[in-house]
C-alpha atoms as a PDB file:
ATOM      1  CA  UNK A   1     103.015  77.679 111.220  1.00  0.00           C
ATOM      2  CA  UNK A   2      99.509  78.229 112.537  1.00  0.00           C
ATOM      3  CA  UNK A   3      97.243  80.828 111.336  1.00  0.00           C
ATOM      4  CA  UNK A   4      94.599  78.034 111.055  1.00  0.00           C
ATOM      5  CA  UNK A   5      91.893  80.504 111.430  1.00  0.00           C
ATOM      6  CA  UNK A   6      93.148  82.925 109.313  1.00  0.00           C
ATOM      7  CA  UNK A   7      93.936  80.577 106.305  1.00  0.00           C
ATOM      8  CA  UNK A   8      90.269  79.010 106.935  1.00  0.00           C
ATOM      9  CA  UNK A   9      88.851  82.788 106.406  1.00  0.00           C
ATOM     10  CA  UNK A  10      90.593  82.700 103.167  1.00  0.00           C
ATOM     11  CA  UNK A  11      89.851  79.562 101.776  1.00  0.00           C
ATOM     12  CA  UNK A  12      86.276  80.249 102.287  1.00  0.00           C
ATOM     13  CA  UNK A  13      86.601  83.497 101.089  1.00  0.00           C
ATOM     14  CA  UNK A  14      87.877  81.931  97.655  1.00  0.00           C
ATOM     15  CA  UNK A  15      85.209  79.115  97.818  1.00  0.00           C
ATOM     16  CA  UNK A  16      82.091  81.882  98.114  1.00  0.00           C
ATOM     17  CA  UNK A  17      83.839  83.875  95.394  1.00  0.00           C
ATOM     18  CA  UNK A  18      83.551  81.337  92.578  1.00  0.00           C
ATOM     19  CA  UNK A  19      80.311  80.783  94.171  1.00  0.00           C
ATOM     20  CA  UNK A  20      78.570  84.056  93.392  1.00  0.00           C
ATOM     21  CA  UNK A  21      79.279  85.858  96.644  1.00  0.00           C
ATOM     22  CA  UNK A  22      82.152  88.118  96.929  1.00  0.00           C
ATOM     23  CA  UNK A  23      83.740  89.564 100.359  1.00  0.00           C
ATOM     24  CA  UNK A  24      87.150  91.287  99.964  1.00  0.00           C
ATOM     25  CA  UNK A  25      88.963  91.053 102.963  1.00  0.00           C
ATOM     26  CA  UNK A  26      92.134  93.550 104.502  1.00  0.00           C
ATOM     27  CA  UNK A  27      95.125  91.990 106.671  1.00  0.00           C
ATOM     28  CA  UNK A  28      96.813  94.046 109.414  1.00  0.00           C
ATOM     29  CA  UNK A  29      99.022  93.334 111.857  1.00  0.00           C
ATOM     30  CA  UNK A  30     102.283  94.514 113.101  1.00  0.00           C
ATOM     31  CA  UNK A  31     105.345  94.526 110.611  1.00  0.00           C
ATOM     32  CA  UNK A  32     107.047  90.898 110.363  1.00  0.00           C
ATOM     33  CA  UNK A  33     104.206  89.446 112.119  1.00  0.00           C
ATOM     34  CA  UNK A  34     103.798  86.542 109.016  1.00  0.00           C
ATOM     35  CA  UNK A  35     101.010  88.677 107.076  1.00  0.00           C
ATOM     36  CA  UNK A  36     103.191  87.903 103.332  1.00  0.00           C
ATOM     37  CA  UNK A  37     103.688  84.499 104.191  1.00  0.00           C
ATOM     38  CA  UNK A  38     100.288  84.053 105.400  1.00  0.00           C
ATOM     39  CA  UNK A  39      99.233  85.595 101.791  1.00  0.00           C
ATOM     40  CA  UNK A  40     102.024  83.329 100.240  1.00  0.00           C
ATOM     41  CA  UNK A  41     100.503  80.206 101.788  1.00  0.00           C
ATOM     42  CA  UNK A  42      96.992  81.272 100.683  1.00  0.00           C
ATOM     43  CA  UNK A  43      97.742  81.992  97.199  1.00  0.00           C
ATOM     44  CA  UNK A  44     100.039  79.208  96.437  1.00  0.00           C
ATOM     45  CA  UNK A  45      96.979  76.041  97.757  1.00  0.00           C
ATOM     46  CA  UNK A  46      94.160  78.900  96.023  1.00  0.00           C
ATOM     47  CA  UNK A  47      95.973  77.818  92.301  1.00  0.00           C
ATOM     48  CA  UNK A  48      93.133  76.667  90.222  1.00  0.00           C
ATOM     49  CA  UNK A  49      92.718  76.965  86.218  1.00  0.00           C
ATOM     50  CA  UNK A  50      89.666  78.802  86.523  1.00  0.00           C
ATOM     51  CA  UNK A  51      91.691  81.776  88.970  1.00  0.00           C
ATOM     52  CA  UNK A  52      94.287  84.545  87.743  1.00  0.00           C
ATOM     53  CA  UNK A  53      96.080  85.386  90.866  1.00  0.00           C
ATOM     54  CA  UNK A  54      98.278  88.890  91.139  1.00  0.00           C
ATOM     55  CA  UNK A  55     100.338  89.419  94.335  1.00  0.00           C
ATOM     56  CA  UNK A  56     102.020  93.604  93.846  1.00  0.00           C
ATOM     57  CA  UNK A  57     103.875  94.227  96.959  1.00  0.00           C
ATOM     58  CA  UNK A  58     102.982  98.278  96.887  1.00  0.00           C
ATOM     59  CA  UNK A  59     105.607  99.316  99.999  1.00  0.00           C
ATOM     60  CA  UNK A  60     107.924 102.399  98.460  1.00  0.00           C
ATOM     61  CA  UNK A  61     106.690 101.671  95.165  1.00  0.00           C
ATOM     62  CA  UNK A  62     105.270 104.417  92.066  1.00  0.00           C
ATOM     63  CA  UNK A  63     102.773 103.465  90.157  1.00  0.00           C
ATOM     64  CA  UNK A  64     104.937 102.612  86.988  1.00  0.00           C
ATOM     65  CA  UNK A  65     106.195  99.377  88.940  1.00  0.00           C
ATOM     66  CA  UNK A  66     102.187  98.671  89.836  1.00  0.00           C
ATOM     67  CA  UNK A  67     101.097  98.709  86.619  1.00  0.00           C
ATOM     68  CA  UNK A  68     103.601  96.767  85.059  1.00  0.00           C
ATOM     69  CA  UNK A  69     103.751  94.359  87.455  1.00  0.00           C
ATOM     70  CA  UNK A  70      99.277  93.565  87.205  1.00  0.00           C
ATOM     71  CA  UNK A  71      99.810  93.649  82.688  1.00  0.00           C
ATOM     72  CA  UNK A  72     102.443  91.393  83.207  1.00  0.00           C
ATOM     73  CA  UNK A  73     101.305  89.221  85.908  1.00  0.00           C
ATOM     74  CA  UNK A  74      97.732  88.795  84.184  1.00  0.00           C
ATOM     75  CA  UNK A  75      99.100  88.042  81.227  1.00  0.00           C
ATOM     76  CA  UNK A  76     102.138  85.524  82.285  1.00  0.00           C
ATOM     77  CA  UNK A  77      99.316  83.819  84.498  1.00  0.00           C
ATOM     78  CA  UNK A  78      97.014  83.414  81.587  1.00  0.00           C
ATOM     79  CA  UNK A  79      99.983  81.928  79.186  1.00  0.00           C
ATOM     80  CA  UNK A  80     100.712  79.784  82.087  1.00  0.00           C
ATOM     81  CA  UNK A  81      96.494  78.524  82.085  1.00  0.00           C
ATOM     82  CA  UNK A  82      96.355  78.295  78.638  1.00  0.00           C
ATOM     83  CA  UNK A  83      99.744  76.254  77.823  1.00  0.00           C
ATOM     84  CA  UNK A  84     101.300  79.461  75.984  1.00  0.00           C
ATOM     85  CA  UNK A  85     105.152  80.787  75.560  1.00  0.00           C
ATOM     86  CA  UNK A  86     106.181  82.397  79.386  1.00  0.00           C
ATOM     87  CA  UNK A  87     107.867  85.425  79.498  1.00  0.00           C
ATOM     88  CA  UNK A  88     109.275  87.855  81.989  1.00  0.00           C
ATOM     89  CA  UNK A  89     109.619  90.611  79.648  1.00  0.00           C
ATOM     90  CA  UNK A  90     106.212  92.460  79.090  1.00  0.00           C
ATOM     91  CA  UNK A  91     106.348  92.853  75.880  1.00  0.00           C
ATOM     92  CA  UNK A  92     106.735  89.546  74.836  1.00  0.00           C
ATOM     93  CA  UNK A  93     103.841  88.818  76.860  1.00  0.00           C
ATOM     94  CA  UNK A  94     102.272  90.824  74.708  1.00  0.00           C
ATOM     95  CA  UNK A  95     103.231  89.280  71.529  1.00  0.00           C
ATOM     96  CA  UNK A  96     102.446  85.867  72.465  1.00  0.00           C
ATOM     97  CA  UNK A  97      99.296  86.764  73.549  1.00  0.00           C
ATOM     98  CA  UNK A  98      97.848  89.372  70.817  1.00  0.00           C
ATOM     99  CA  UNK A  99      94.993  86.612  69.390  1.00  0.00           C
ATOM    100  CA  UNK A 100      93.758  85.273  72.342  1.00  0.00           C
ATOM    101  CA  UNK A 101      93.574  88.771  74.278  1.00  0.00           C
ATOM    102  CA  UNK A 102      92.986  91.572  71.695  1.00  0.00           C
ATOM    103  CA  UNK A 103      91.101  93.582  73.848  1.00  0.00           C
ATOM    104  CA  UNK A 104      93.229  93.306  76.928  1.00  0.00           C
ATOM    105  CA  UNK A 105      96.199  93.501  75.142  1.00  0.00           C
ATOM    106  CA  UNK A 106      95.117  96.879  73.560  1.00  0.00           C
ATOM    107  CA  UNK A 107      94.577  98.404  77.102  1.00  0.00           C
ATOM    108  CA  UNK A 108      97.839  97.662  78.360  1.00  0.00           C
ATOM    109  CA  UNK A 109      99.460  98.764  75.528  1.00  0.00           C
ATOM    110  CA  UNK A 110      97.629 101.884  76.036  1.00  0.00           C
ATOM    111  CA  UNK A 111      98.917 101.912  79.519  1.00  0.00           C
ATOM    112  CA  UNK A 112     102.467 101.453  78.456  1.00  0.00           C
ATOM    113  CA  UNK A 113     102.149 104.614  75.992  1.00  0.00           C
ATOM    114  CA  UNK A 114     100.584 106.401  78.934  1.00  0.00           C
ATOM    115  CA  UNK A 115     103.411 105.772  81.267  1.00  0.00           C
ATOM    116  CA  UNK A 116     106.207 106.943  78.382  1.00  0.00           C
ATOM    117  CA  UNK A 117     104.120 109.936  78.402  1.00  0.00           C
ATOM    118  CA  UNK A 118     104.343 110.626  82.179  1.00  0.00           C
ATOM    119  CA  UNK A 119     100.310 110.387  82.228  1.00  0.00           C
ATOM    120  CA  UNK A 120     100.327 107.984  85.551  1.00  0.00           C
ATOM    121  CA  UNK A 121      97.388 108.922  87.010  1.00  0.00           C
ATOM    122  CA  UNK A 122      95.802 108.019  83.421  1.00  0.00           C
ATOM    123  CA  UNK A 123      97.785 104.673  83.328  1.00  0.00           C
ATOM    124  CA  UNK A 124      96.430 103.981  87.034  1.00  0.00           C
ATOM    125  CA  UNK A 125      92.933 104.299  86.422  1.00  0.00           C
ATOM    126  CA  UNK A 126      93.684 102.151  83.215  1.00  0.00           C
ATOM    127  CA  UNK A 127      95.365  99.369  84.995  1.00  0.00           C
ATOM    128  CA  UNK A 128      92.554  99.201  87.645  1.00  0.00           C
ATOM    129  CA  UNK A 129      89.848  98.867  84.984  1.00  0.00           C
ATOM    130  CA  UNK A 130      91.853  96.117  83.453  1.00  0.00           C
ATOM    131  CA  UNK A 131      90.637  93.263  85.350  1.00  0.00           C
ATOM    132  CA  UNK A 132      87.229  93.845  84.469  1.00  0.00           C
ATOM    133  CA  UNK A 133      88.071  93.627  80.344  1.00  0.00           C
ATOM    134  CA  UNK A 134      90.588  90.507  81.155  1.00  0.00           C
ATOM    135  CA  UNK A 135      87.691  88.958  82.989  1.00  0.00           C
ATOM    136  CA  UNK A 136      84.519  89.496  80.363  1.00  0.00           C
ATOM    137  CA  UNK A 137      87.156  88.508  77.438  1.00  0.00           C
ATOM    138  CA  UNK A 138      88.362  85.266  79.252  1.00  0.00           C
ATOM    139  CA  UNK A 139      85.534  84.003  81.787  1.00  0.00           C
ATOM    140  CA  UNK A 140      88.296  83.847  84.204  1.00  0.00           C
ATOM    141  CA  UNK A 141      88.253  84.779  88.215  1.00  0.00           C
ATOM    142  CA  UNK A 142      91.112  86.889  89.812  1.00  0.00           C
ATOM    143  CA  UNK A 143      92.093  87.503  92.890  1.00  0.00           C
ATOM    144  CA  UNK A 144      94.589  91.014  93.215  1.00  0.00           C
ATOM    145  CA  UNK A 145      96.325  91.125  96.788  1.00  0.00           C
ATOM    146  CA  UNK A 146      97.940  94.380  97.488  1.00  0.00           C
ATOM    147  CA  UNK A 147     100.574  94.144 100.456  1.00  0.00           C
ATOM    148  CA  UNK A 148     100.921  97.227 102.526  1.00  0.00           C
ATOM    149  CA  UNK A 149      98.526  98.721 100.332  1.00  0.00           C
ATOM    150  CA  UNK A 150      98.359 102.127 102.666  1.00  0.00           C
ATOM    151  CA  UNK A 151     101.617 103.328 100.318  1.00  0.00           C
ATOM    152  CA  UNK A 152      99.557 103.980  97.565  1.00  0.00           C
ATOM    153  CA  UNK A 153      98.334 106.767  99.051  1.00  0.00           C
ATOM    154  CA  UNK A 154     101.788 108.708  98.312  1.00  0.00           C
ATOM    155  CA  UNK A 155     100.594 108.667  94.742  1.00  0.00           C
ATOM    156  CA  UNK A 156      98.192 111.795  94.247  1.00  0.00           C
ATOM    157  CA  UNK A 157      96.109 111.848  97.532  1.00  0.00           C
ATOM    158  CA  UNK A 158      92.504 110.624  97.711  1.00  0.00           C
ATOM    159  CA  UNK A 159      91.848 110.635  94.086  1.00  0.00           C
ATOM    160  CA  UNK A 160      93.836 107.295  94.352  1.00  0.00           C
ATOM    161  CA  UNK A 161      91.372 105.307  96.518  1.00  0.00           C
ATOM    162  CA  UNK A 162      88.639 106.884  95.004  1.00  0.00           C
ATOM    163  CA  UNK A 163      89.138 105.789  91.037  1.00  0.00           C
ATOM    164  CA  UNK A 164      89.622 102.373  92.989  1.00  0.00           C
ATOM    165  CA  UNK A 165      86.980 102.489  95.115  1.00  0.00           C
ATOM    166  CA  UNK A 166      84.743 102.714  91.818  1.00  0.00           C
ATOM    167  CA  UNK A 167      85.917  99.571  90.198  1.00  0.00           C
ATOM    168  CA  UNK A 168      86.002  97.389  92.987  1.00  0.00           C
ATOM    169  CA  UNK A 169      82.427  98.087  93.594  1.00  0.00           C
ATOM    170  CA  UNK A 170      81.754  96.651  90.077  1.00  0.00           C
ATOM    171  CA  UNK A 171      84.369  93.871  89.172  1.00  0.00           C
ATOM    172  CA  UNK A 172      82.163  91.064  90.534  1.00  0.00           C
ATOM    173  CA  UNK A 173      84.879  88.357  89.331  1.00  0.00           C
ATOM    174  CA  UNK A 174      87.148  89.845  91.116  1.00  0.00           C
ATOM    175  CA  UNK A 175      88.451  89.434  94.417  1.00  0.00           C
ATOM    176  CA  UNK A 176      90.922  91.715  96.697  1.00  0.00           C
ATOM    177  CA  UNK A 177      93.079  91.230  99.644  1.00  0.00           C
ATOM    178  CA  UNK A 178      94.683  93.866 101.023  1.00  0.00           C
ATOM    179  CA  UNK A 179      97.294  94.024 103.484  1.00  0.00           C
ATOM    180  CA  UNK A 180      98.701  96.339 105.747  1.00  0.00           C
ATOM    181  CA  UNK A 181     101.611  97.040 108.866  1.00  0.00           C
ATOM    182  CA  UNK A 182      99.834 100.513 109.742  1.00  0.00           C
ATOM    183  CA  UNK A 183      96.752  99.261 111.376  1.00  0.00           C
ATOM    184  CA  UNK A 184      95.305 103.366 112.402  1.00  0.00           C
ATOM    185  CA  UNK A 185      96.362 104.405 109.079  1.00  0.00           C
ATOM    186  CA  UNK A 186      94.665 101.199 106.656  1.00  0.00           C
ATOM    187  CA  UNK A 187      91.604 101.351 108.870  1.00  0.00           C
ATOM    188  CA  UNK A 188      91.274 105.151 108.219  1.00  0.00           C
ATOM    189  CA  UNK A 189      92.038 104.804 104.507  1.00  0.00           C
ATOM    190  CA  UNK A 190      89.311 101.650 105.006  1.00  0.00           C
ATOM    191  CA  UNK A 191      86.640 104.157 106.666  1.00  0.00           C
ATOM    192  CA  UNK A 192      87.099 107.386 104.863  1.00  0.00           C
ATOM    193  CA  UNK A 193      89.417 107.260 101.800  1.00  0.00           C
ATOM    194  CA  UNK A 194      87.237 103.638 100.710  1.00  0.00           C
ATOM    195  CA  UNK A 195      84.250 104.709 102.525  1.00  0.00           C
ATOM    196  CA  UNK A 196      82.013 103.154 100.135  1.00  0.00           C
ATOM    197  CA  UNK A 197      83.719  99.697 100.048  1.00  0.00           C
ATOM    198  CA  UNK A 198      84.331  99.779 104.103  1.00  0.00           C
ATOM    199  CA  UNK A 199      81.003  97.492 104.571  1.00  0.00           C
ATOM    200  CA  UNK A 200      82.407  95.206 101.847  1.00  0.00           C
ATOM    201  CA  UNK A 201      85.924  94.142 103.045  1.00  0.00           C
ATOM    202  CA  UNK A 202      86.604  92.168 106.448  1.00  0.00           C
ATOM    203  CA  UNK A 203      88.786  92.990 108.283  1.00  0.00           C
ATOM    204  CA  UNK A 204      91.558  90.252 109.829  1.00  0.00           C
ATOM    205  CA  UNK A 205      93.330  91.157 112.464  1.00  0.00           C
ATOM    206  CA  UNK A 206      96.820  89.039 112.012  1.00  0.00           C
ATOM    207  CA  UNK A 207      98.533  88.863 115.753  1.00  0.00           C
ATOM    208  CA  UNK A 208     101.216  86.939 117.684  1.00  0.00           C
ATOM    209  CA  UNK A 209     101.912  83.168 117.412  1.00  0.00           C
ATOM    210  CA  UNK A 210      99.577  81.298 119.789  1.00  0.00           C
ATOM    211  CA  UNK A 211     101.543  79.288 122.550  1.00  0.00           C
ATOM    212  CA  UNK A 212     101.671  75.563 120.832  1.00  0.00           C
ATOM    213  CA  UNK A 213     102.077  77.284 117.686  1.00  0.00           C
ATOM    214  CA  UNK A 214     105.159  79.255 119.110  1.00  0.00           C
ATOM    215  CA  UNK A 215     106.185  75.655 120.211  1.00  0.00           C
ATOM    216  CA  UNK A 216     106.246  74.147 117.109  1.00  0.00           C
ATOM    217  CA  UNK A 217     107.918  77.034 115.372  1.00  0.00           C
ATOM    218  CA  UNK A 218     110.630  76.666 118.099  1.00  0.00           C
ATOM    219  CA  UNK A 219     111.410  72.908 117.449  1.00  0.00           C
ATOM    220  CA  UNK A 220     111.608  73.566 113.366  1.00  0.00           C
ATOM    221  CA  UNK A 221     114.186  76.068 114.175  1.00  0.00           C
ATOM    222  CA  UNK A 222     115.951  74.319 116.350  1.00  0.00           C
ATOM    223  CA  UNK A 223     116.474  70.272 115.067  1.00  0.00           C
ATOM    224  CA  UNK A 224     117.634  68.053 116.625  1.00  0.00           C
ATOM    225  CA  UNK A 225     118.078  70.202 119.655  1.00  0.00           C
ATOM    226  CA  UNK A 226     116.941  69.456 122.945  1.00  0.00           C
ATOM    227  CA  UNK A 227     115.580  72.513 124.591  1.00  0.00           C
ATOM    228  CA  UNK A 228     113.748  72.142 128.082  1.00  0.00           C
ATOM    229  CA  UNK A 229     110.491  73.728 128.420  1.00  0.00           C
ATOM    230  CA  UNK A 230     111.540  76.441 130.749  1.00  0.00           C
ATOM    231  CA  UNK A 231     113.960  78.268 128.601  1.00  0.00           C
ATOM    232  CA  UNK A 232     111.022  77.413 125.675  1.00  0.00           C
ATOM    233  CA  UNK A 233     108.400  79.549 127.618  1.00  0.00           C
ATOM    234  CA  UNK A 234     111.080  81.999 128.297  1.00  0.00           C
ATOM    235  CA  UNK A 235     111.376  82.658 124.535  1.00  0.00           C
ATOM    236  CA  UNK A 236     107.818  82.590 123.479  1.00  0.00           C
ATOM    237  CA  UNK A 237     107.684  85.196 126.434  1.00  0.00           C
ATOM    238  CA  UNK A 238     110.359  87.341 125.875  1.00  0.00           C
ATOM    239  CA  UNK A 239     109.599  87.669 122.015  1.00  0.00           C
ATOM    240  CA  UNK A 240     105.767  87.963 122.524  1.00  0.00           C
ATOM    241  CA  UNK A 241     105.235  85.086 119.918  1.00  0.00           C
ATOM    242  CA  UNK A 242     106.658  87.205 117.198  1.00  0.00           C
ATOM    243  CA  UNK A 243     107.691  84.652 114.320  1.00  0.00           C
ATOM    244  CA  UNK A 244     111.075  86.565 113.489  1.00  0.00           C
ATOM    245  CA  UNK A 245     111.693  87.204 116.498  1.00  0.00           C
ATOM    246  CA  UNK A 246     111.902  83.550 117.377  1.00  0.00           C
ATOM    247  CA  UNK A 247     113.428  82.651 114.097  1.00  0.00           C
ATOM    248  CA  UNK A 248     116.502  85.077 114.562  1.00  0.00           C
ATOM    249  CA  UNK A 249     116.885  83.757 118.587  1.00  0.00           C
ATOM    250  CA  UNK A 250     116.560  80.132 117.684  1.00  0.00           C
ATOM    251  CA  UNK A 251     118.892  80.560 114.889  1.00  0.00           C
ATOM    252  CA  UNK A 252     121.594  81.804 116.875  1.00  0.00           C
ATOM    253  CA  UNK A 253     121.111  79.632 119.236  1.00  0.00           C
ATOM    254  CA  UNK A 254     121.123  76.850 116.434  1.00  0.00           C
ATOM    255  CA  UNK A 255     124.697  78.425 115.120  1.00  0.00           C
ATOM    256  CA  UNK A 256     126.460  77.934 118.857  1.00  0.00           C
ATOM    257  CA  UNK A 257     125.396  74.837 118.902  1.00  0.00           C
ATOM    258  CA  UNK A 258     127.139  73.715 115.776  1.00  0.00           C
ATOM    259  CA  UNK A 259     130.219  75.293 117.054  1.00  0.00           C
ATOM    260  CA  UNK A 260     130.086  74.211 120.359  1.00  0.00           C
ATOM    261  CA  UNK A 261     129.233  70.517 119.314  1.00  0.00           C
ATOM    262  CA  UNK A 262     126.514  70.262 121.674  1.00  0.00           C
ATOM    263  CA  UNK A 263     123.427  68.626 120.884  1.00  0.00           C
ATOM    264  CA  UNK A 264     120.928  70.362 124.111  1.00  0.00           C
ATOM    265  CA  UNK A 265     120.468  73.949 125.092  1.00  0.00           C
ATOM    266  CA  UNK A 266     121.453  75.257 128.376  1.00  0.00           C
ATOM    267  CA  UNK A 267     121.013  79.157 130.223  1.00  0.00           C
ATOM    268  CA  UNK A 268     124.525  79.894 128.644  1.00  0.00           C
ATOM    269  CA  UNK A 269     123.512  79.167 124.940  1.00  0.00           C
ATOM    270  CA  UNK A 270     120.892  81.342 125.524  1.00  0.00           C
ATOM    271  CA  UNK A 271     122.006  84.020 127.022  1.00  0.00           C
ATOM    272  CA  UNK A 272     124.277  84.143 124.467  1.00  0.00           C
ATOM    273  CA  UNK A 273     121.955  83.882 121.636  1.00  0.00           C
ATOM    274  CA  UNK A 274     120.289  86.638 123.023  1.00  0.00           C
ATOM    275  CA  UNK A 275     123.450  89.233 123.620  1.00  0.00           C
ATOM    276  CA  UNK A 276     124.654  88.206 119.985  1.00  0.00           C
ATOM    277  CA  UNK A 277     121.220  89.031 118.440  1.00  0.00           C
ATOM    278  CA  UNK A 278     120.393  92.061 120.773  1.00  0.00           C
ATOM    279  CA  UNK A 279     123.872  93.873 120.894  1.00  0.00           C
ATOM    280  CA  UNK A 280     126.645  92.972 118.553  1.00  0.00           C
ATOM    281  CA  UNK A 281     126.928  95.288 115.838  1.00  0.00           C
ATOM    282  CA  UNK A 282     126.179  92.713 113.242  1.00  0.00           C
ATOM    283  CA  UNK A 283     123.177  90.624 115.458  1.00  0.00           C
END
């Protein structure tokens, strides 16, 4: 719901990209303020044949997980272009894909043998530099989001934004959102840690629900539900126009409802909603 201006941003973003011009952009906002579906949203109207998108969600991940998940999502994305076998398992990916890829498929290969070896920091700066051979062997454009990208920073310290620092400087056909809940700590790595990329990604600042939006939201949760507009401002107030926060209210209030057989909320159904969800062991 909403985000009109924020979906906008990225559709042009997209739209300038297979143009020639390329601005990566960086999310942040509070935790469960709608920053994954808002990505979600984007990536899923951004499908095109031309576009390999990779969405890694990075939070309490290593970088085993990272790489495997950008070999096997460029590669199950490309099958999926080019009308090939789909696979979940990697190396099957691999198989299927030897002729048309040789080159890409010999780097990740050589990141798989790097990872057996414990070598991750060589595997990283392999799997980074991977979208630049997938790109000049296919013609194709990618876009790599990274949610809560800040964690990958517990992986060896500065060296880490450096070595990517270096290649998103010079993978012009690619594109990179990142996204992050620690707003001090994404806009320091941003400024000092990615120094050299700061003046090329935007920042988006992804806040509360607006007030119709809130309204909206509210009636979705709640169908078929008369709800006056008192008690409706009293919710978008109380929860500060944070989506879940609504969500898990309304849904409670959606669940006493059923039970109760009634078909409009009142003070009591709310009140209630709002002890359930704020102190019962299991709200």
């Amino acid at each position: 719901y909403g985000r009109k201006l924020e979906l906008d941003l990225l559709r042009k973003r997209i739209l300038d990209f297979k143009d020639g011009y390329r601005q990566n952009v960086a999310l942040i906002g509070d935790r469960y303020i709608g920053k994954t579906f808002l990505l979600q949203k984007f990536l899923s109207e951004a499908a095109s044949p031309d576009l390999v998108e990779v969405y890694v969600d990075v939070e309490q991940k290593d970088i085993g997980f990272f790489c495997r998940k950008i070999a096997g999502s460029v590669l199950y994305e490309f099958s999926k272009i080019h009308h090939l076998p789909l696979h979940d398992d990697l190396n099957l990916l691999l198989e299927s894909t030897q002729s048309s890829l040789p080159q890409t498929v010999s780097l990740i290969q050589r990141i798989q043998k790097h990872l057996h070896q414990e070598k991750k920091f060589e595997a990283y700066k392999d799997i980074i530099a991977l979208p630049q051979v997938f790109s000049a062997e296919t013609g194709l454009f990618c876009v790599f989001v990274f949610d809560e990208f800040h964690d990958m920073q517990d992986w060896g310290g500065p060296e880490i934004f450096q070595e990517l620092g270096k290649v998103v400087m010079t993978q012009k056909q690619s594109l990179y959102i990142f996204s992050s809940s620690c707003g001090d700590e994404a806009r320091t790595i941003l400024s000092e840690k990615l120094s050299l990329l700061f003046g090329n990604f935007e920042i988006v600042d992804v806040g509360a629900l607006d007030l119709e939006t809130c309204g909206e939201y509210i009636a979705h949760h709640l169908p078929a539900l008369v709800i006056g507009d008192d008690l409706k401002n009293f919710l978008i107030d109380f929860t500060g126009g944070q989506p879940l926060y609504l969500r898990l209210l309304c849904e409670a209030m959606f669940s006493l409802c059923v039970v109760h057989h009634q078909k409009e909320i009142f003070l009591p159904v709310l009140s209630r909603a709002v002890e359930d969800v704020l102190f019962d062991p299991w709200g």
